[in-house]
Protein backbone atom coordinates (compact mmCIF):
# COMPACT_ATOMS: atom_id res chain seq x y z
CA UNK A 1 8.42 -13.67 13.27
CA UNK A 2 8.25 -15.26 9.77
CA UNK A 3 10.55 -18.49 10.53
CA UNK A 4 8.96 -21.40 9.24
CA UNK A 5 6.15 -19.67 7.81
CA UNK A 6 4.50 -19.79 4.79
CA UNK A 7 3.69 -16.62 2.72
CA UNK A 8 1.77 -15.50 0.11
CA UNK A 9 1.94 -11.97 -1.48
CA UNK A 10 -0.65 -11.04 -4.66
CA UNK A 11 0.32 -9.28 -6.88
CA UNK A 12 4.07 -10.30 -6.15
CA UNK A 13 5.64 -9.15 -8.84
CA UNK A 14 5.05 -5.56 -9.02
CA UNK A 15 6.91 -2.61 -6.89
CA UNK A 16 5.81 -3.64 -3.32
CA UNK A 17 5.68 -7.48 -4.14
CA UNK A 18 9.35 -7.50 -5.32
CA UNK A 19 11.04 -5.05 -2.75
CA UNK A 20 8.84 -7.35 0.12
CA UNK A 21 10.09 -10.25 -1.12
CA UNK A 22 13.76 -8.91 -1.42
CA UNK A 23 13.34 -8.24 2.66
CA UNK A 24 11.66 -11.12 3.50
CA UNK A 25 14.56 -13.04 2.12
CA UNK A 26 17.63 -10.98 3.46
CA UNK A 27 15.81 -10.40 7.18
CA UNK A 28 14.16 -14.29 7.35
CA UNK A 29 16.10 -17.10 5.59
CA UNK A 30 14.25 -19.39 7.52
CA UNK A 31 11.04 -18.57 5.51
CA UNK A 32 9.59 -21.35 4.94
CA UNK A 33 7.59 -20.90 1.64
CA UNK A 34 7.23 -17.28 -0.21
CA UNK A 35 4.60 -18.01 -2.68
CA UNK A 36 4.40 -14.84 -5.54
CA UNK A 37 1.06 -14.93 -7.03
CA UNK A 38 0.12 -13.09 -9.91
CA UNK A 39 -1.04 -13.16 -13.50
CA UNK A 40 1.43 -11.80 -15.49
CA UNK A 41 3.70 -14.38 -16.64
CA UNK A 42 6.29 -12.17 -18.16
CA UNK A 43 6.89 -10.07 -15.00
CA UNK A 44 7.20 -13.37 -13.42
CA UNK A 45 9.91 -15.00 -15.71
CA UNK A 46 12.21 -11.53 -15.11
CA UNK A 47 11.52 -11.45 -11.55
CA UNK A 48 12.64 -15.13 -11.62
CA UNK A 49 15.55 -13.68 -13.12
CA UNK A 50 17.00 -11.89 -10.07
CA UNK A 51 15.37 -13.90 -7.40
CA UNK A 52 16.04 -17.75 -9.14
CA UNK A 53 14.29 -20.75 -7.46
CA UNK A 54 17.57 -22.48 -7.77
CA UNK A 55 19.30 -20.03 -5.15
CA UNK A 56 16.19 -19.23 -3.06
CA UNK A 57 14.58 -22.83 -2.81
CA UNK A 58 11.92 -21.53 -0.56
CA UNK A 59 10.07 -19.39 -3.61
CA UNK A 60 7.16 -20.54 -5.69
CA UNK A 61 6.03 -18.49 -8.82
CA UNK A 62 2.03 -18.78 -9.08
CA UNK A 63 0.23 -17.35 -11.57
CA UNK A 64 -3.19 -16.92 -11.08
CA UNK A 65 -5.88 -14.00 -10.60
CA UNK A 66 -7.77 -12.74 -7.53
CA UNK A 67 -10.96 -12.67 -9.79
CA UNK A 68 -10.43 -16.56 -9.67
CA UNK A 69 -11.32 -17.73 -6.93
CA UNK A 70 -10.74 -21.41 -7.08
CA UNK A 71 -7.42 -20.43 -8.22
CA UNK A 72 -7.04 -18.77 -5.07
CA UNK A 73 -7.83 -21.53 -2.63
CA UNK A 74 -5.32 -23.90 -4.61
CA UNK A 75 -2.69 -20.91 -3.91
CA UNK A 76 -3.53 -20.60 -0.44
CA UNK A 77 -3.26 -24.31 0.57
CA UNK A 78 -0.87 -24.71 3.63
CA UNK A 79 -0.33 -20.89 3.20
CA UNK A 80 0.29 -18.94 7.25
CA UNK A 81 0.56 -15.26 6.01
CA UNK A 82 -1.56 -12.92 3.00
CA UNK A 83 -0.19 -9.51 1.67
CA UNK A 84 -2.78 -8.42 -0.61
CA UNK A 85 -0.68 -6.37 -3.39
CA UNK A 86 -2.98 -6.95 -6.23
CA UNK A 87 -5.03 -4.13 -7.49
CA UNK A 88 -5.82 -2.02 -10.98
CA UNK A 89 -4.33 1.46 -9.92
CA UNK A 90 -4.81 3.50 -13.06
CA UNK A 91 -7.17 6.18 -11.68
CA UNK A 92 -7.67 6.97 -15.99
CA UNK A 93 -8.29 3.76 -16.57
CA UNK A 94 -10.64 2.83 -13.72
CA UNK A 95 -12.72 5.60 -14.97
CA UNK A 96 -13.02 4.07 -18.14
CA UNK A 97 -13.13 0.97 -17.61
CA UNK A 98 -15.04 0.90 -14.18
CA UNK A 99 -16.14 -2.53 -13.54
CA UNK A 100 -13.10 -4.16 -14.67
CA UNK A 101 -11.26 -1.79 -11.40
CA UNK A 102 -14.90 -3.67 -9.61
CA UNK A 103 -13.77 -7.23 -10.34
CA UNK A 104 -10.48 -7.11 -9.14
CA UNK A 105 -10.41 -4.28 -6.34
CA UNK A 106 -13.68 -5.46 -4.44
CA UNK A 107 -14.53 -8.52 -6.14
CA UNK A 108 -11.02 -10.07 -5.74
CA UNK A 109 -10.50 -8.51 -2.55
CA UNK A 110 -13.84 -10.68 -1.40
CA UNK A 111 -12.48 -13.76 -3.40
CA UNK A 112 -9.17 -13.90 -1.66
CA UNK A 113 -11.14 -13.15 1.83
CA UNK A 114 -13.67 -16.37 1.12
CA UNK A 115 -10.16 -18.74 0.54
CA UNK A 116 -8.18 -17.39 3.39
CA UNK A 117 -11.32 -18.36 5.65
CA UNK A 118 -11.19 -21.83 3.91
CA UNK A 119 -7.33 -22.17 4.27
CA UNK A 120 -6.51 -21.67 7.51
CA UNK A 121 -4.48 -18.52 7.24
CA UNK A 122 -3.45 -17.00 10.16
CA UNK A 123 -2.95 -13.40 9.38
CA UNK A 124 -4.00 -10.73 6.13
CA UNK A 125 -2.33 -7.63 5.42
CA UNK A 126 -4.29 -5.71 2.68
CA UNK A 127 -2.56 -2.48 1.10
CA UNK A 128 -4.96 0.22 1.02
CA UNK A 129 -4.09 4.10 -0.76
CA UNK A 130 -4.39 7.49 0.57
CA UNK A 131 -7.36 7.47 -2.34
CA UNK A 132 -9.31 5.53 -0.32
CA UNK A 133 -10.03 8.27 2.33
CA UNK A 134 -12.95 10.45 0.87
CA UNK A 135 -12.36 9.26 -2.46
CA UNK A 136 -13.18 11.54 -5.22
CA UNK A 137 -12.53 8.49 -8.44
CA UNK A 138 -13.82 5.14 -8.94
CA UNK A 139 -10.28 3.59 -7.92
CA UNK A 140 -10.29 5.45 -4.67
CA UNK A 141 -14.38 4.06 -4.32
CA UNK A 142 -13.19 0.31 -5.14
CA UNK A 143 -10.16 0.73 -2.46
CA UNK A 144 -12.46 2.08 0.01
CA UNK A 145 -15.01 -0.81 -0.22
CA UNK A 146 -11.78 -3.32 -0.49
CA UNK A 147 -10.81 -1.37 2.99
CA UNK A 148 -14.41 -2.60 4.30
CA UNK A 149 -14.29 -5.81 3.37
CA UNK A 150 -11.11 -6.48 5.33
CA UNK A 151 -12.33 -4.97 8.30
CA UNK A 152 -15.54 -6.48 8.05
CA UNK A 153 -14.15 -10.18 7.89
CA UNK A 154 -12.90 -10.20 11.29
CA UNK A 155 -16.40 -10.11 12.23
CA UNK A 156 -17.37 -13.73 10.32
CA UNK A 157 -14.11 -15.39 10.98
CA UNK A 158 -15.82 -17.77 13.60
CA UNK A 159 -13.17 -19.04 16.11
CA UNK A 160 -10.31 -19.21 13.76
CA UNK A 161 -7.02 -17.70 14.32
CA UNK A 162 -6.77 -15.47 11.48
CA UNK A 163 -6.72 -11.40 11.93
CA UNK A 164 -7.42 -9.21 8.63
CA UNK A 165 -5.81 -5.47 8.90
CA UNK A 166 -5.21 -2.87 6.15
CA UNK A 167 -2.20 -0.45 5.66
CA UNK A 168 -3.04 2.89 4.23
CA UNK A 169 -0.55 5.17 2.67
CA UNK A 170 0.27 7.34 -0.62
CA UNK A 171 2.47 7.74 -3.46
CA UNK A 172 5.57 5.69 -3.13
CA UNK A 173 8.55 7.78 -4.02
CA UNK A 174 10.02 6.52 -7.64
CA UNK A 175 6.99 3.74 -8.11
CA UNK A 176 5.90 3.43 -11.39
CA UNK A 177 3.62 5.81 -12.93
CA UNK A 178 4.71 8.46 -9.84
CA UNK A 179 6.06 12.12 -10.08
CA UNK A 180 9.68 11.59 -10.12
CA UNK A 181 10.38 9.32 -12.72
CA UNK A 182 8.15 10.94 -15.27
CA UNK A 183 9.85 14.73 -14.22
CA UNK A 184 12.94 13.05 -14.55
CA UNK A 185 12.01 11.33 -18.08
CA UNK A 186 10.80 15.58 -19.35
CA UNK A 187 13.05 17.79 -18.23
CA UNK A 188 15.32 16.64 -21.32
CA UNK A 189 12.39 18.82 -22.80
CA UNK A 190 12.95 21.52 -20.69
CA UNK A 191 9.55 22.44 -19.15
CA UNK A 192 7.61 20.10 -16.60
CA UNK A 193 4.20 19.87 -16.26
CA UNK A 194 2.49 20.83 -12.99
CA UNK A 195 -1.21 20.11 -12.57
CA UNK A 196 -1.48 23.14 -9.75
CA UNK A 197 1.13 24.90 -7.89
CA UNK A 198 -0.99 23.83 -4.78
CA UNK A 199 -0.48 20.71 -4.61
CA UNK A 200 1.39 18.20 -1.79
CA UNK A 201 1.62 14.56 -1.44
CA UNK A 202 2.88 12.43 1.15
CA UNK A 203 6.04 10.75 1.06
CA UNK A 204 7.09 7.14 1.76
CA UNK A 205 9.74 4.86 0.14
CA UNK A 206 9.39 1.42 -0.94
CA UNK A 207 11.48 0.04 1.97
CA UNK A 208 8.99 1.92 4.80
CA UNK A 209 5.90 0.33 2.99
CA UNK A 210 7.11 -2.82 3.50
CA UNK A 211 8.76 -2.42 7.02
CA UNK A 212 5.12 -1.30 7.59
CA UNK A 213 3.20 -4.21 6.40
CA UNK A 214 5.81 -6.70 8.22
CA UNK A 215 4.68 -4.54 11.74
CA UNK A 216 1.49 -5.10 10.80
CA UNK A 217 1.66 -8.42 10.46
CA UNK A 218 3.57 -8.74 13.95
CA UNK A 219 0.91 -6.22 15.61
CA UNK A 220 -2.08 -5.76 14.46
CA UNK A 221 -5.11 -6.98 16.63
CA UNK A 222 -7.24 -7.27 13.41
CA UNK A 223 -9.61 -4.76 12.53
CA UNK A 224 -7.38 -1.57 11.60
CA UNK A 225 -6.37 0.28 9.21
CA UNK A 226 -2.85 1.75 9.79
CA UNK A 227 -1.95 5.08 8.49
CA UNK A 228 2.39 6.02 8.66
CA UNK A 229 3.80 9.03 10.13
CA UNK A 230 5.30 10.47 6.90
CA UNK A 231 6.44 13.76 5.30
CA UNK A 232 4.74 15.87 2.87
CA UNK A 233 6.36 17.65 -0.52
CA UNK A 234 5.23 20.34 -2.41
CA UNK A 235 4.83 19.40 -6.15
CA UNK A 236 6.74 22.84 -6.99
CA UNK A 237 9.31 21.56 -5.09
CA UNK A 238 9.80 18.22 -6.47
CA UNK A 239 9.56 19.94 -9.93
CA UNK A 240 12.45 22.36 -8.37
CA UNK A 241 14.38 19.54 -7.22
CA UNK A 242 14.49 17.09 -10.54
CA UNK A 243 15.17 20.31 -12.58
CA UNK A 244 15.68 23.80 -11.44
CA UNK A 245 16.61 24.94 -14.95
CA UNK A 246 13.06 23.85 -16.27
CA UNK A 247 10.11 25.77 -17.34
CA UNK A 248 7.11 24.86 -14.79
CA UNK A 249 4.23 24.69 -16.92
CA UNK A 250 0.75 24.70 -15.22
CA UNK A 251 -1.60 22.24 -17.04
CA UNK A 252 -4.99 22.02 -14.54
CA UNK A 253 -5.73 19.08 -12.43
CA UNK A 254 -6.94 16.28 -13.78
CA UNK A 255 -10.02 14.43 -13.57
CA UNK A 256 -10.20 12.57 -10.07
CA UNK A 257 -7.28 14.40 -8.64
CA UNK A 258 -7.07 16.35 -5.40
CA UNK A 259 -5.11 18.99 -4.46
CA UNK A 260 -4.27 16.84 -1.02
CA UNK A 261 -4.03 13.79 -0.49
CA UNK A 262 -5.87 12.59 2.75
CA UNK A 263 -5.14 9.56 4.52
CA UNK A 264 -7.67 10.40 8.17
CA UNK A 265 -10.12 12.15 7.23
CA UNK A 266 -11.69 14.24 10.20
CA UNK A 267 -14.81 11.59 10.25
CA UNK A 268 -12.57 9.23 11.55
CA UNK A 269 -11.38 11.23 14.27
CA UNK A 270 -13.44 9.50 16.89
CA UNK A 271 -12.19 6.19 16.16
CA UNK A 272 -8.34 7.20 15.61
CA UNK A 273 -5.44 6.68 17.85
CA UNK A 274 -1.90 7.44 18.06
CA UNK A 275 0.29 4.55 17.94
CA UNK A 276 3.25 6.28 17.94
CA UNK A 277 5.22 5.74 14.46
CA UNK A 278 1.64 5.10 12.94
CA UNK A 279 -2.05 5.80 13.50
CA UNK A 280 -4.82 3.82 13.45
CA UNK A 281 -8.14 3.97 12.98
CA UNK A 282 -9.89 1.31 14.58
CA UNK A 283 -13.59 -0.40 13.25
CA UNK A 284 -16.51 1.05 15.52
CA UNK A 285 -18.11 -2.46 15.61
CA UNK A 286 -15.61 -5.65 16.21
CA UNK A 287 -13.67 -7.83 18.59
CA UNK A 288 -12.88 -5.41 20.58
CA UNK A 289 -13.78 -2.28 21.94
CA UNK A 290 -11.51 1.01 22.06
CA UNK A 291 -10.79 1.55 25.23
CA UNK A 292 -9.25 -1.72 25.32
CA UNK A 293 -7.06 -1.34 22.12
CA UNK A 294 -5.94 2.30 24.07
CA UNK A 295 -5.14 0.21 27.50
CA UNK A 296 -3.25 -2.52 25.77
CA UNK A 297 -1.34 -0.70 23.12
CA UNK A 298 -0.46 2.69 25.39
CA UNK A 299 -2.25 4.28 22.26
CA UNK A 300 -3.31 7.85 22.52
CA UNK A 301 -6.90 9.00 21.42
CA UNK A 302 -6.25 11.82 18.49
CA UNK A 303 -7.77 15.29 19.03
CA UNK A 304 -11.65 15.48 18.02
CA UNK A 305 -11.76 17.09 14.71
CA UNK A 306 -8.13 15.24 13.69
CA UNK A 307 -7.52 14.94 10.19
CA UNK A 308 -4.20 13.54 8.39
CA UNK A 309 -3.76 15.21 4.67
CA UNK A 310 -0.70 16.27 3.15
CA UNK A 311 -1.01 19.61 3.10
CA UNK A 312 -1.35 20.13 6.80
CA UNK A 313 1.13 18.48 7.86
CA UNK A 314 3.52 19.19 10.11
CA UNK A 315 6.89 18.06 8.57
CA UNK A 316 7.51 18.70 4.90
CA UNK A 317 10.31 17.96 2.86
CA UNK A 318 12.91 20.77 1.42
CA UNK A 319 14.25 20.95 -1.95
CA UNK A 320 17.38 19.55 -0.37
CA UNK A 321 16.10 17.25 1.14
CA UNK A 322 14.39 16.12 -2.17
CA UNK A 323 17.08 16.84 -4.13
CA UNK A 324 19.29 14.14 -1.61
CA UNK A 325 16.02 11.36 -1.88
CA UNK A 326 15.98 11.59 -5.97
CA UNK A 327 19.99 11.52 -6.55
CA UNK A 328 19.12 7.76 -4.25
CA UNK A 329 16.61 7.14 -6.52
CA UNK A 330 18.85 7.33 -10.02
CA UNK A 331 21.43 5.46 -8.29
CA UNK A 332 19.12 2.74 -7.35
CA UNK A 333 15.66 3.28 -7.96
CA UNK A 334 14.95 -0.39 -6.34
CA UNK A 335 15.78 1.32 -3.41
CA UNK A 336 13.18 3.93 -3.06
């Protein structure tokens, strides 16, 4: 699939970008470019430190922004494949500091969109967030209108053979800035903080994200936005699982934060079907019509009224379960 290709991922050096990149080069060694773009120069140097140009002659360490885009169309020169990685993800700081979350979330997205139409790229993954799905903060607003504008380029690519599609899904177990790690950094304190007894989330490791995006970019027609089949966890028992010892402290949800997360909401019923390890919700105007995505694909239409959030679904994780998942993550959190 990726053998003698060319590949760019933004935002290549954080969590996705590095675990993608760490596949990419175990599963296709006959890459034939892996181009991580990004603007951080520091995170670049370290990753540089594990994956070295000298041993993996195929990488190329860019640094550049998605609000630039000239810098962009120099990246994407001779470039096959896009993941889209690069985002501000701080729901906090979005709200404080909205229109910088503007200029790279929508902005960039549109940027990088305007180059790969220049470049002749062939196919553009974009990862989306389960905040993007009725979103209650600015970062979920500025996903949701990145979402869009993906979609909505398959409609203006002309007759070039490029395909934009979106992957949708939530907290990635042992990411940075998630629920485990910080539980696991306080319950030295002995109490943990829980925003509302209430709450879920789904669940998805590094490794399935990026299994995800690489079907994606073997599948998709162009035009969806692909949700995973995934398990759900209750916060208490997460909390349970990192420390059973610990004082659970309710503290209030914060501002922008839902109880569920929701990755279909039931608006998007009509235009949702079952792929089988994935939904997807398909655009309502594009290159094709429903029915013939359902004929094609074997997909099955989702019930009317279908809606995917965490805390109705069907399979949820148990304390063991959890308990099994975080011991993986200490040993290796890379791995999660």
């Amino acid at each position: 699939m990726l053998t003698d290709k060319s590949i760019l991922v933004t935002g290549g050096t954080g969590s996705f970008g590095k675990a993608f990149v760490r596949t990419v080069l175990e599963r296709y060694p006959e890459v034939r470019r892996l181009v991580i773009f990004s603007r951080d120069e520091l995170k670049q140097y370290e990753m540089q430190q594990v994956f070295p140009a000298s041993q993996f002659p195929c990488l190329r360490y860019f640094i550049g922004d998605v609000r630039d885009e000239a810098r962009l169309r120099r990246a994407l020169e001779g470039i096959d494949i896009v993941v889209h990685a690069a985002a501000l993800k701080q729901v906090p700081a979005a709200e404080y500091n909205p229109f910088e979350c503007i200029k790279t979330n929508v902005l960039g997205a549109q940027n990088l969109i305007e180059a790969c139409l220049s470049n002749g790229v062939q196919r553009v993954v974009a990862l989306s967030t389960d905040k993007a799905a009725a979103p209650v903060n600015l970062y979920g607003a500025t996903k949701l209108c990145s979402d869009k504008l993906f979609i909505a380029a398959n409609n203006i690519k002309g007759n070039r053979d490029i395909r934009f599609s979106v992957v949708r899904y939530g907290n990635v177990m042992g990411s940075r800035g998630s629920v485990i790690p910080f539980f696991l950094e306080r319950r030295k304190s002995g109490v943990l903080p829980i925003t509302d007894p209430r709450m879920t989330r789904f669940n998805i490791s590094l490794q399935e994200g990026v299994d995800m995006v690489l079907w994606s970019i073997e599948h998709a027609w162009g035009g969806e936005v692909l949700v995973p089949k995934i398990p759900s966890y209750r916060i208490t028992d997460v909390a349970t699982a990192v420390a059973p010892n610990c004082r659970q402290e309710i503290i209030g949800i914060r501002p922008g934060e839902k109880i569920h997360e929701e990755m279909i909401t039931s608006s998007d019923a009509a235009s949702t079907v079952d792929l089988g390890g994935y939904y997807a919700i398909l655009p309502l105007a594009g290159q094709f019509t429903l029915e013939e995505y359902r004929t094609k694909t074997g997909a099955k239409q989702v019930e009317p009224g279908f809606a995917y959030d965490s805390g109705k679904n069907p399979e949820f994780l148990s304390v063991d379960q959890l308990c099994k998942l975080i011991d993986r993550y200490v040993a290796s959190p890379t791995a999660m």
